[in-house]
PDB file of N, CA and C in Angstrom:
ATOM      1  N   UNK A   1    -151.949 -11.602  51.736  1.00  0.00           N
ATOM      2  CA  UNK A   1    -152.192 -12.861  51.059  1.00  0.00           C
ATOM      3  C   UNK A   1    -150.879 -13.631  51.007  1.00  0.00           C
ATOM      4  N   UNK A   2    -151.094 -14.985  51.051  1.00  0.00           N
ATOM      5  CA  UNK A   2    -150.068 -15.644  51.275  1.00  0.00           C
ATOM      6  C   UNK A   2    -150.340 -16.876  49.901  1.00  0.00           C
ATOM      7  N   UNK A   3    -148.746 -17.731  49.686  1.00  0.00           N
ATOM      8  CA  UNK A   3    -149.058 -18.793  48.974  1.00  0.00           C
ATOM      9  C   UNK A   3    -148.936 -19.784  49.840  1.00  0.00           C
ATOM     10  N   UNK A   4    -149.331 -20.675  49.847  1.00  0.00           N
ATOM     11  CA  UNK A   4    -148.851 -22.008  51.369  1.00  0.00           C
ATOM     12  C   UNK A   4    -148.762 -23.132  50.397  1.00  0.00           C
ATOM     13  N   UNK A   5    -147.377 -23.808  50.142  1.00  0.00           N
ATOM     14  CA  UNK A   5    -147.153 -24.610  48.535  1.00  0.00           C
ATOM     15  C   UNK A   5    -146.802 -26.149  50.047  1.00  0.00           C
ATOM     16  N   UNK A   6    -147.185 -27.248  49.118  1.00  0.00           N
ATOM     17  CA  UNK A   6    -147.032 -28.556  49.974  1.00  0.00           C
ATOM     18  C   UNK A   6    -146.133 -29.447  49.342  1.00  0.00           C
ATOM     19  N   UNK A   7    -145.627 -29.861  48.971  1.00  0.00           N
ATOM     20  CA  UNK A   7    -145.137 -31.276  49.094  1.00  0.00           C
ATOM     21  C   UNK A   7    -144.668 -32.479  49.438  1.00  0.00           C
ATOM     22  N   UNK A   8    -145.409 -33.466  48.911  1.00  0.00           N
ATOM     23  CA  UNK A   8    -145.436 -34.901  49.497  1.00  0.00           C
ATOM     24  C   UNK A   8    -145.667 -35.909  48.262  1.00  0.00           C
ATOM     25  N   UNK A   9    -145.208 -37.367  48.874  1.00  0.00           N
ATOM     26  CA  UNK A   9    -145.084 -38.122  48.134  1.00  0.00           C
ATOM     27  C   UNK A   9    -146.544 -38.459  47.387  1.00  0.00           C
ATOM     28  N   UNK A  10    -146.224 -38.381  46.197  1.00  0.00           N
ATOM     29  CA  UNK A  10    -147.441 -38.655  45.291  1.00  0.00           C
ATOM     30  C   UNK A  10    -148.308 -39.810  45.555  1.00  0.00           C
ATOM     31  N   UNK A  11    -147.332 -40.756  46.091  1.00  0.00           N
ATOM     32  CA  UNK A  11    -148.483 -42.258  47.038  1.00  0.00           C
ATOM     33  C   UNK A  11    -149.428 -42.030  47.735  1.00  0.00           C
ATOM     34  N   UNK A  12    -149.471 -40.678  48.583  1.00  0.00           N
ATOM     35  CA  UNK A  12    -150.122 -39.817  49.588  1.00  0.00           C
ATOM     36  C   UNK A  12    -151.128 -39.154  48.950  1.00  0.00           C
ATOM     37  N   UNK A  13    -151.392 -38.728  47.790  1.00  0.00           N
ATOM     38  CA  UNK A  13    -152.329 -37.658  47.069  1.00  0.00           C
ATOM     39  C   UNK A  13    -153.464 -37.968  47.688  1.00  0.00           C
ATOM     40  N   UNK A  14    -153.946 -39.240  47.560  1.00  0.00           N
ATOM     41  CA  UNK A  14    -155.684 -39.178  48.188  1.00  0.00           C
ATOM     42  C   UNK A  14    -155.829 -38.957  49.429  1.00  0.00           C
ATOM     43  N   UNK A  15    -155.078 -39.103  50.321  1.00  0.00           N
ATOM     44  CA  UNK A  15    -154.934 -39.275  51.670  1.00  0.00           C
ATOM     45  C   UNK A  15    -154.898 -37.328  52.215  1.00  0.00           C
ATOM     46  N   UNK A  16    -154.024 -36.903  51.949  1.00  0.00           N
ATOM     47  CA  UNK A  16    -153.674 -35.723  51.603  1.00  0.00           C
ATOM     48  C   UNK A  16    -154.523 -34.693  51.131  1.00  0.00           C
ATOM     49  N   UNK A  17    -154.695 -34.859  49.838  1.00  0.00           N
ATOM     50  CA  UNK A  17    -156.282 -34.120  49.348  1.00  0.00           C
ATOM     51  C   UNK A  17    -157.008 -34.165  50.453  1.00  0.00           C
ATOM     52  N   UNK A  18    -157.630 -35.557  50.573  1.00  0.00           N
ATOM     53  CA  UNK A  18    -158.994 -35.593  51.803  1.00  0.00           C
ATOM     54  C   UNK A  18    -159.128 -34.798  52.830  1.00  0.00           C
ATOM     55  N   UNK A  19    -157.625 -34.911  53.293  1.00  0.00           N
ATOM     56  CA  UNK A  19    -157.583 -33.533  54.629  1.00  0.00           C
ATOM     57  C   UNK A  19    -157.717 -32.502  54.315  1.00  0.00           C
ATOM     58  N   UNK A  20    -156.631 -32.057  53.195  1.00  0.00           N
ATOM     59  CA  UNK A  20    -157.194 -30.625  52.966  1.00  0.00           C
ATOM     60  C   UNK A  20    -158.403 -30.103  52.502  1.00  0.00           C
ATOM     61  N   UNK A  21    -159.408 -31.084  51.824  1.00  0.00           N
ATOM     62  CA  UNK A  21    -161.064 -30.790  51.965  1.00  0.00           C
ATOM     63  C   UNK A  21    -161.433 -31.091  52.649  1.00  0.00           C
ATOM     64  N   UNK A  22    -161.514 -31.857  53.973  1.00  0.00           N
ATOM     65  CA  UNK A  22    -162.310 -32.057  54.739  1.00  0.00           C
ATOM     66  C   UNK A  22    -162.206 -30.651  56.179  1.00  0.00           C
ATOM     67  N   UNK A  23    -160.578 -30.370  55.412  1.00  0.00           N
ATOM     68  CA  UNK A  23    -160.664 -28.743  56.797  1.00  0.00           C
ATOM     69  C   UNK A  23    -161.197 -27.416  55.656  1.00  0.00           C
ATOM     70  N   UNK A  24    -161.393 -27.996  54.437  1.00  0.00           N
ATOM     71  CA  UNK A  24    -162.078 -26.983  53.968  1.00  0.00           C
ATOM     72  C   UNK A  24    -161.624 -26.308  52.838  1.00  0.00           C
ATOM     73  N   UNK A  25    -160.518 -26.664  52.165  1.00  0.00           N
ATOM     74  CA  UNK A  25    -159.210 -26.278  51.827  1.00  0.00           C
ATOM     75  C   UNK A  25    -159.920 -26.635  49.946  1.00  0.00           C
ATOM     76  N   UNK A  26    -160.783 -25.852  49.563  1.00  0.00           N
ATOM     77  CA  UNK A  26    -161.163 -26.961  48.371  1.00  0.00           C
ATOM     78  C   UNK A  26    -160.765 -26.232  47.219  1.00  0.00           C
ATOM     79  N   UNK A  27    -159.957 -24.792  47.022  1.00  0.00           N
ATOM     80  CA  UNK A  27    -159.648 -24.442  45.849  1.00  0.00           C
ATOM     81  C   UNK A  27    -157.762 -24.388  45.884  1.00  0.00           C
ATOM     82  N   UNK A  28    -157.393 -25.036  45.482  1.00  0.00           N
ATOM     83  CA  UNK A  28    -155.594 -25.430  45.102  1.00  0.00           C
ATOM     84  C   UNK A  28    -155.436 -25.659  43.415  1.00  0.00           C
ATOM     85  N   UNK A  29    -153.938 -25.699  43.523  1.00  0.00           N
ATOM     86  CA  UNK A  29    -153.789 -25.818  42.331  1.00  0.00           C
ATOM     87  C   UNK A  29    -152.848 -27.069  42.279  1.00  0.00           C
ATOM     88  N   UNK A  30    -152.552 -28.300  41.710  1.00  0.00           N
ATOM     89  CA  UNK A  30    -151.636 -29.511  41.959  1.00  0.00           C
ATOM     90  C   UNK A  30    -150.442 -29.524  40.490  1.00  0.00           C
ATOM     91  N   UNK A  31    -149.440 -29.873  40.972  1.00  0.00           N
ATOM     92  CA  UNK A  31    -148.481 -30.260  40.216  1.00  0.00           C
ATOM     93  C   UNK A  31    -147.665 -31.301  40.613  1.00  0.00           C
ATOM     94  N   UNK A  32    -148.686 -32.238  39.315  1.00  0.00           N
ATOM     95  CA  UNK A  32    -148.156 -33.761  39.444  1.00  0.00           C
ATOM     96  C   UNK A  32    -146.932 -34.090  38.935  1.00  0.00           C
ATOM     97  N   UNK A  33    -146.342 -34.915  39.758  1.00  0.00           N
ATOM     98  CA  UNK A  33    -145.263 -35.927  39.028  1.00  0.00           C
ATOM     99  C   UNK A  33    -143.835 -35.212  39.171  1.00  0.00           C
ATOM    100  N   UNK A  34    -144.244 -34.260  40.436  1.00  0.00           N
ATOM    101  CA  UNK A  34    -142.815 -33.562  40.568  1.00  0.00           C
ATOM    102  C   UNK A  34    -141.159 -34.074  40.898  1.00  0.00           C
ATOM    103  N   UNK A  35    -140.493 -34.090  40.906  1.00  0.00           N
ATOM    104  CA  UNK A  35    -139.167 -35.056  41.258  1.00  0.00           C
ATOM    105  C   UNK A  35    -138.405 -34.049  41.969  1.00  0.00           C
ATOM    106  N   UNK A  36    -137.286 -34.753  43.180  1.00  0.00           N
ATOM    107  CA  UNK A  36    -136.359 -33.891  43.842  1.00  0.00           C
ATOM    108  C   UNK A  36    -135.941 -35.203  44.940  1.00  0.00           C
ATOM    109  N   UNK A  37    -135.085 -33.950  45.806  1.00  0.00           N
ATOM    110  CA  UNK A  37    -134.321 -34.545  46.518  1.00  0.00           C
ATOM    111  C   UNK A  37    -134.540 -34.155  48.251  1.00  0.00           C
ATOM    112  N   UNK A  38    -134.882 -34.652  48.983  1.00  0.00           N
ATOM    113  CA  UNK A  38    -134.974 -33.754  50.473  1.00  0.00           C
ATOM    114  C   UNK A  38    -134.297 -34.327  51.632  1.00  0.00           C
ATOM    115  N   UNK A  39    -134.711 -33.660  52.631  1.00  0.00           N
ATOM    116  CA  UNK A  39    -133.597 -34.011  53.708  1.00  0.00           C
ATOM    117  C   UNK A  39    -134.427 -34.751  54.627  1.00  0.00           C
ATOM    118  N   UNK A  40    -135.509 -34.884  54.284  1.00  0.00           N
ATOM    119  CA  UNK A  40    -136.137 -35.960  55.743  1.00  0.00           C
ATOM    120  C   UNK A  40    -136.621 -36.806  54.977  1.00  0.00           C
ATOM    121  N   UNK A  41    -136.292 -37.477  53.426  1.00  0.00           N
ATOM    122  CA  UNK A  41    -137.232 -38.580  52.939  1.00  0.00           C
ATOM    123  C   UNK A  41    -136.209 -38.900  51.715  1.00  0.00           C
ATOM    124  N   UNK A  42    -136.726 -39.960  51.450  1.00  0.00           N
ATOM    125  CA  UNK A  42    -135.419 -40.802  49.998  1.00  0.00           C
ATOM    126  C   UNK A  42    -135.747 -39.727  48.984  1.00  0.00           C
ATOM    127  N   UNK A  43    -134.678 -39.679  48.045  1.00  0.00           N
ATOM    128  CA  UNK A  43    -135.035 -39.109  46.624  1.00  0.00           C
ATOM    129  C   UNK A  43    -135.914 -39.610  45.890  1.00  0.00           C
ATOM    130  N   UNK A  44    -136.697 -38.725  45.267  1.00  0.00           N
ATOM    131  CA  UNK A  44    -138.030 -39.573  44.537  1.00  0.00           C
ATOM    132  C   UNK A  44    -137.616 -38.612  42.948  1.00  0.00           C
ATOM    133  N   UNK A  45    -137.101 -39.647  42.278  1.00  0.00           N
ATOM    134  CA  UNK A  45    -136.546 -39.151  41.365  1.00  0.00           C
ATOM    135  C   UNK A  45    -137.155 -39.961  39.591  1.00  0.00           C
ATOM    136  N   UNK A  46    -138.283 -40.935  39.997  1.00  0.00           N
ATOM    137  CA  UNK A  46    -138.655 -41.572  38.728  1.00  0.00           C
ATOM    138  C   UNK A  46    -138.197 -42.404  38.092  1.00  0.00           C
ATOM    139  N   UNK A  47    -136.774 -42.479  38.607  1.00  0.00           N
ATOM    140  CA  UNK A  47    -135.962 -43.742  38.093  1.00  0.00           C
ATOM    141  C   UNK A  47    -135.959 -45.101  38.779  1.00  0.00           C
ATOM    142  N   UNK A  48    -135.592 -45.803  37.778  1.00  0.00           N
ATOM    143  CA  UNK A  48    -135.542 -47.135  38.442  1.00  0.00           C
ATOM    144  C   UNK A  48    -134.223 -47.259  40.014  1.00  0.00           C
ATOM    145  N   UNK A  49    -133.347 -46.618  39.828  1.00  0.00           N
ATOM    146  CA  UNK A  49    -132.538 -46.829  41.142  1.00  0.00           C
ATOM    147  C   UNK A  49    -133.558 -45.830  42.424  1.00  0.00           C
ATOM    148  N   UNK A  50    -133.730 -44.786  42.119  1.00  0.00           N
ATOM    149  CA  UNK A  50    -134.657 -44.047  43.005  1.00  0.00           C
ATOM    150  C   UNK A  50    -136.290 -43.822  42.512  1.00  0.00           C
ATOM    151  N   UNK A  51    -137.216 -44.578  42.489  1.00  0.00           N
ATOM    152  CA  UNK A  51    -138.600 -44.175  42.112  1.00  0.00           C
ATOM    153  C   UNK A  51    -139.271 -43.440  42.814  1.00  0.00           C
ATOM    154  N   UNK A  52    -140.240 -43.365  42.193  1.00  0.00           N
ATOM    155  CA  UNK A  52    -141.563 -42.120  42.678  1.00  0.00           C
ATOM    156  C   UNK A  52    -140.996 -40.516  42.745  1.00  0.00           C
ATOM    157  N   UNK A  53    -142.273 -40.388  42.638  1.00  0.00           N
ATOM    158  CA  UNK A  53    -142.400 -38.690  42.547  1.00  0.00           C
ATOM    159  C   UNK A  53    -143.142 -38.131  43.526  1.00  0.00           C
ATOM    160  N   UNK A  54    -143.397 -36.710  43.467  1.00  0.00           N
ATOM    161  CA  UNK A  54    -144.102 -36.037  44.557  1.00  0.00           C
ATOM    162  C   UNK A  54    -145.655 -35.374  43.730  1.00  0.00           C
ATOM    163  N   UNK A  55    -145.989 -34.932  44.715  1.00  0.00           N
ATOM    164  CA  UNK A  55    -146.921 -34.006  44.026  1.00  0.00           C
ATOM    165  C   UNK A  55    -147.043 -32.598  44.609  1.00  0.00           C
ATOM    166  N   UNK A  56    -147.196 -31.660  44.225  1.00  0.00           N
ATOM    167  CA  UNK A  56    -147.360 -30.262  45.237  1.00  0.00           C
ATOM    168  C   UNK A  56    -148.524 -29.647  44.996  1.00  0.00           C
ATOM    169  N   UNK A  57    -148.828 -29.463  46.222  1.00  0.00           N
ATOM    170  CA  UNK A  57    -150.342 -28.268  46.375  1.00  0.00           C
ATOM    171  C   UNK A  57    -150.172 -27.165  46.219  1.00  0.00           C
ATOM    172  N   UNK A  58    -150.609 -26.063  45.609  1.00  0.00           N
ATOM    173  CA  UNK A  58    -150.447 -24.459  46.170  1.00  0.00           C
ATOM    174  C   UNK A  58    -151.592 -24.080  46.400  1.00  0.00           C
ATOM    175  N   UNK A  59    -151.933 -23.318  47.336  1.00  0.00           N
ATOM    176  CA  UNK A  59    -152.898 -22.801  47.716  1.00  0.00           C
ATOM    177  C   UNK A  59    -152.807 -21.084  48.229  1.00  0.00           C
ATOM    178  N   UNK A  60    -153.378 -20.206  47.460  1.00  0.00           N
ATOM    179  CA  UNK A  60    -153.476 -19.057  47.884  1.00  0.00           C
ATOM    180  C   UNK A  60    -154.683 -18.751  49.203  1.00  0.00           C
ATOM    181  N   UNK A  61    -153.974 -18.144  50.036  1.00  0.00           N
ATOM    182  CA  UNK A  61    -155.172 -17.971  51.104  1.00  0.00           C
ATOM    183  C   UNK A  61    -154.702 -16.684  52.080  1.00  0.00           C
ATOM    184  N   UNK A  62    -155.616 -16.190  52.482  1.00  0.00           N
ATOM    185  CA  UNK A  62    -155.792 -15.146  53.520  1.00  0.00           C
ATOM    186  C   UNK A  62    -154.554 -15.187  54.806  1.00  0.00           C
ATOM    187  N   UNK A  63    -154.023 -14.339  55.242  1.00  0.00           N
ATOM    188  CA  UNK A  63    -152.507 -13.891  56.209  1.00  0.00           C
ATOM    189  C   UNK A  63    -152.692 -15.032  56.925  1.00  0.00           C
ATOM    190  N   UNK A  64    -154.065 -14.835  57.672  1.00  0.00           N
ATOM    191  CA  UNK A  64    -154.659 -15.275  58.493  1.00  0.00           C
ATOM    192  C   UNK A  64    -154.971 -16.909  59.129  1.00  0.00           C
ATOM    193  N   UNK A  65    -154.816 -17.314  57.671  1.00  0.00           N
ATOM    194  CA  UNK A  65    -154.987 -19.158  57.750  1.00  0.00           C
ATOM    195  C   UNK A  65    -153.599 -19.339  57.616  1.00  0.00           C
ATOM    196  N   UNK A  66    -152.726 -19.217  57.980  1.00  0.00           N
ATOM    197  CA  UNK A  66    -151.445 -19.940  57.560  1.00  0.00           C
ATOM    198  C   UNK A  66    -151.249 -20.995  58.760  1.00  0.00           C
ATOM    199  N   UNK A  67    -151.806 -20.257  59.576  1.00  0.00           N
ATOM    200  CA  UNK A  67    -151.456 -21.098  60.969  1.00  0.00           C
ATOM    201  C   UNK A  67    -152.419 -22.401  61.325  1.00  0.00           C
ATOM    202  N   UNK A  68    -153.323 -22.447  60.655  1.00  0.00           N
ATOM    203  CA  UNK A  68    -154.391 -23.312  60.284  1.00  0.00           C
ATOM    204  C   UNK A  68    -154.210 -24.686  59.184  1.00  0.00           C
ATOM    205  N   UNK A  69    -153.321 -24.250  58.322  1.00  0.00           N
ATOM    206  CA  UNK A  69    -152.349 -25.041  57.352  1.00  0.00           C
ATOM    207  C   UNK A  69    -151.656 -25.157  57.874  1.00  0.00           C
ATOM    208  N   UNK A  70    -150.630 -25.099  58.645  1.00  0.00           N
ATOM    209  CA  UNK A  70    -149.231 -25.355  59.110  1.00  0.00           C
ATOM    210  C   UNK A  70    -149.688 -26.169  60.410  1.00  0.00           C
ATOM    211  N   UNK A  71    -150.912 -26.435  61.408  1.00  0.00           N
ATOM    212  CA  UNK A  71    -151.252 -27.234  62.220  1.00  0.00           C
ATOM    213  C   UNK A  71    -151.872 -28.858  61.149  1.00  0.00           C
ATOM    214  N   UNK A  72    -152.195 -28.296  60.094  1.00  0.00           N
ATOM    215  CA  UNK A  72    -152.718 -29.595  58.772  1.00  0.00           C
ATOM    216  C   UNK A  72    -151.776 -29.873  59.109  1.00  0.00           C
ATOM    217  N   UNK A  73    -150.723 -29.574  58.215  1.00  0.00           N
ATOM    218  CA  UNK A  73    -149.412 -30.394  57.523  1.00  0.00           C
ATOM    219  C   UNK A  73    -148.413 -30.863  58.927  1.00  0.00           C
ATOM    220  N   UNK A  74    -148.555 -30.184  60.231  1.00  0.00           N
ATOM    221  CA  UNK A  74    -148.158 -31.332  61.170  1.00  0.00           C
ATOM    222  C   UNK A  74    -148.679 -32.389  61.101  1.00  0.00           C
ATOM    223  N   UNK A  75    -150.011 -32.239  61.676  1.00  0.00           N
ATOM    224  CA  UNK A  75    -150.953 -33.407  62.282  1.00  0.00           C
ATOM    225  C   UNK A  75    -150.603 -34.791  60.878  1.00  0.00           C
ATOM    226  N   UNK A  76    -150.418 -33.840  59.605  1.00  0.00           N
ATOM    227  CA  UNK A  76    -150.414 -35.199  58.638  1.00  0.00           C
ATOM    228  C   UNK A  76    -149.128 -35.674  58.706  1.00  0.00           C
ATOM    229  N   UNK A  77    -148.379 -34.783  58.988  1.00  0.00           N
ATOM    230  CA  UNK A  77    -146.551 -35.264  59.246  1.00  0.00           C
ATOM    231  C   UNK A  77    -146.695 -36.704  59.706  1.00  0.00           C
ATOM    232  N   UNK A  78    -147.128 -36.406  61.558  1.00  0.00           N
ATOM    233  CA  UNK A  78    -147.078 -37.489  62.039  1.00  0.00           C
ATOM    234  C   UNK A  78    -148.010 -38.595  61.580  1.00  0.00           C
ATOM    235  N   UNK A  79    -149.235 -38.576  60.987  1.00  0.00           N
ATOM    236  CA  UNK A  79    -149.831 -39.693  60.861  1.00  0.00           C
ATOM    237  C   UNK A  79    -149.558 -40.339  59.658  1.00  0.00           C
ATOM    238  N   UNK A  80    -148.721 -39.472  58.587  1.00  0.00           N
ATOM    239  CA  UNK A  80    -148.489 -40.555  57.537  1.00  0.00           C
ATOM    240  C   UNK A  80    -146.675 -39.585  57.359  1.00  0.00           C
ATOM    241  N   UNK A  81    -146.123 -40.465  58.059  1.00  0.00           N
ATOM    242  CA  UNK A  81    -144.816 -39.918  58.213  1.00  0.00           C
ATOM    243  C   UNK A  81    -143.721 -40.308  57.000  1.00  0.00           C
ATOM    244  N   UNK A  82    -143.954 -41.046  56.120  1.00  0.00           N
ATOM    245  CA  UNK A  82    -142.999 -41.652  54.934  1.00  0.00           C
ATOM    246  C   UNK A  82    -143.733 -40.681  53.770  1.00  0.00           C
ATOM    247  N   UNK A  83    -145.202 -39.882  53.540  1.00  0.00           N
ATOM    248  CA  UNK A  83    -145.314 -39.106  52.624  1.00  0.00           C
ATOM    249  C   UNK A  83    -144.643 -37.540  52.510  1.00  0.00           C
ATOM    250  N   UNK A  84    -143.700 -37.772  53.404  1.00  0.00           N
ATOM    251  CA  UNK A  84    -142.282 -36.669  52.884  1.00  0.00           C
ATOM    252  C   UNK A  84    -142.872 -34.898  52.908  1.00  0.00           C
ATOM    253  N   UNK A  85    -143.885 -34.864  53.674  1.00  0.00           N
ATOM    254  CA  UNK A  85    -144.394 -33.278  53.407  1.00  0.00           C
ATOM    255  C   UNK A  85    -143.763 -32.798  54.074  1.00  0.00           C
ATOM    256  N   UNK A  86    -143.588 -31.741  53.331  1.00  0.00           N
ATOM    257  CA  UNK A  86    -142.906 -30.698  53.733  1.00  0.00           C
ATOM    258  C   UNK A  86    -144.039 -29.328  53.196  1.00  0.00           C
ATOM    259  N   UNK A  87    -143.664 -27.729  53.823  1.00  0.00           N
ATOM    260  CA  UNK A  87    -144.971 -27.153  53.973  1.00  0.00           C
ATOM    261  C   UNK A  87    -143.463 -25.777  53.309  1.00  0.00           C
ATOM    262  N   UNK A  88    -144.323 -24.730  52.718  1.00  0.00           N
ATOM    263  CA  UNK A  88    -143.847 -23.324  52.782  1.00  0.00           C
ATOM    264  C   UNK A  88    -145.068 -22.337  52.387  1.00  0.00           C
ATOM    265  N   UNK A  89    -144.379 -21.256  52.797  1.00  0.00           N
ATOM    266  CA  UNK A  89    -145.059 -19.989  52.305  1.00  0.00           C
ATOM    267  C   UNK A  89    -144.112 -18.746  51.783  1.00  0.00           C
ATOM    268  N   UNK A  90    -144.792 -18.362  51.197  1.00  0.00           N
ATOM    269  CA  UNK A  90    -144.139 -16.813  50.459  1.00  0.00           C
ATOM    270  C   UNK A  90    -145.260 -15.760  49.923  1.00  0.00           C
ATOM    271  N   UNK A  91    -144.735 -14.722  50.581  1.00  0.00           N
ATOM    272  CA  UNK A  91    -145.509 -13.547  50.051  1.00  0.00           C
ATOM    273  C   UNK A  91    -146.216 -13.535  48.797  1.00  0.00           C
ATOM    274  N   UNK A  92    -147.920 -13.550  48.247  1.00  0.00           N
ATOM    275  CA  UNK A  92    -148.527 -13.362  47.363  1.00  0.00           C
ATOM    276  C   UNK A  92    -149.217 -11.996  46.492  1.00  0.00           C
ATOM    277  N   UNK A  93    -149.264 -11.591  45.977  1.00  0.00           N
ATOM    278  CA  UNK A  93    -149.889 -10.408  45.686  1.00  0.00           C
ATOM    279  C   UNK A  93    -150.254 -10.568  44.127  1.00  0.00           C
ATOM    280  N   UNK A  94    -151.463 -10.969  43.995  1.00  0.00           N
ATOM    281  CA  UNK A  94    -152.623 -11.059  42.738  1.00  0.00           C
ATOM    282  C   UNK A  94    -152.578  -9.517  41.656  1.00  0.00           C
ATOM    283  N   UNK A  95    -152.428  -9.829  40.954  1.00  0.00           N
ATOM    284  CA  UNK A  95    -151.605  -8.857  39.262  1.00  0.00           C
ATOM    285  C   UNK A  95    -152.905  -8.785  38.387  1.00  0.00           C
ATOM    286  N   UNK A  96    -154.186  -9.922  38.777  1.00  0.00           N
ATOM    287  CA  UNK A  96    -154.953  -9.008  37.781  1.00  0.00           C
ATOM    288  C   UNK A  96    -156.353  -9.517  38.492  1.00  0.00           C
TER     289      UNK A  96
END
């Protein structure tokens, strides 16, 4: 089991969501209104000199789909290229 965590610019949420339900993707968990700093997109930091925030997906899913998510979060790279996604994973293992 894997976690596959997303983030992108919160402007993007509907756009974003849609894909990931429309490939099927319909149980996540979101954390709005996140702030930071990255290397392929402006700081989205909430302030008036740097605004906006992000939002992040996590999604627990099977070894198996990672590669299935990680072809998503290209294909959305390029078509909405200013919503700043960026993609990871890390080892999961469920405690109860």
């Amino acid at each position: 089991m894997k976690m596959f965590l997303v983030v992108y610019a919160e402007t993007s949420d509907e756009s974003v969501l849609a894909a990931f339900k429309e490939a099927g993707y319909k149980s996540y968990t979101k954390i709005h209104g996140a702030t930071g700093e990255g290397q392929e997109s402006e700081p989205k930091l909430d302030t008036h000199f740097w605004p906006g925030r992000n939002n992040t997906l996590m999604l627990a899913v099977p070894d198996e789909e990672i590669q299935k998510l990680i072809e998503l979060v290209r294909r959305l790279r390029v078509e909405q290229p200013r919503a700043g996604l960026r993609a990871f994973t890390f080892p999961l293992e469920e405690c109860v």
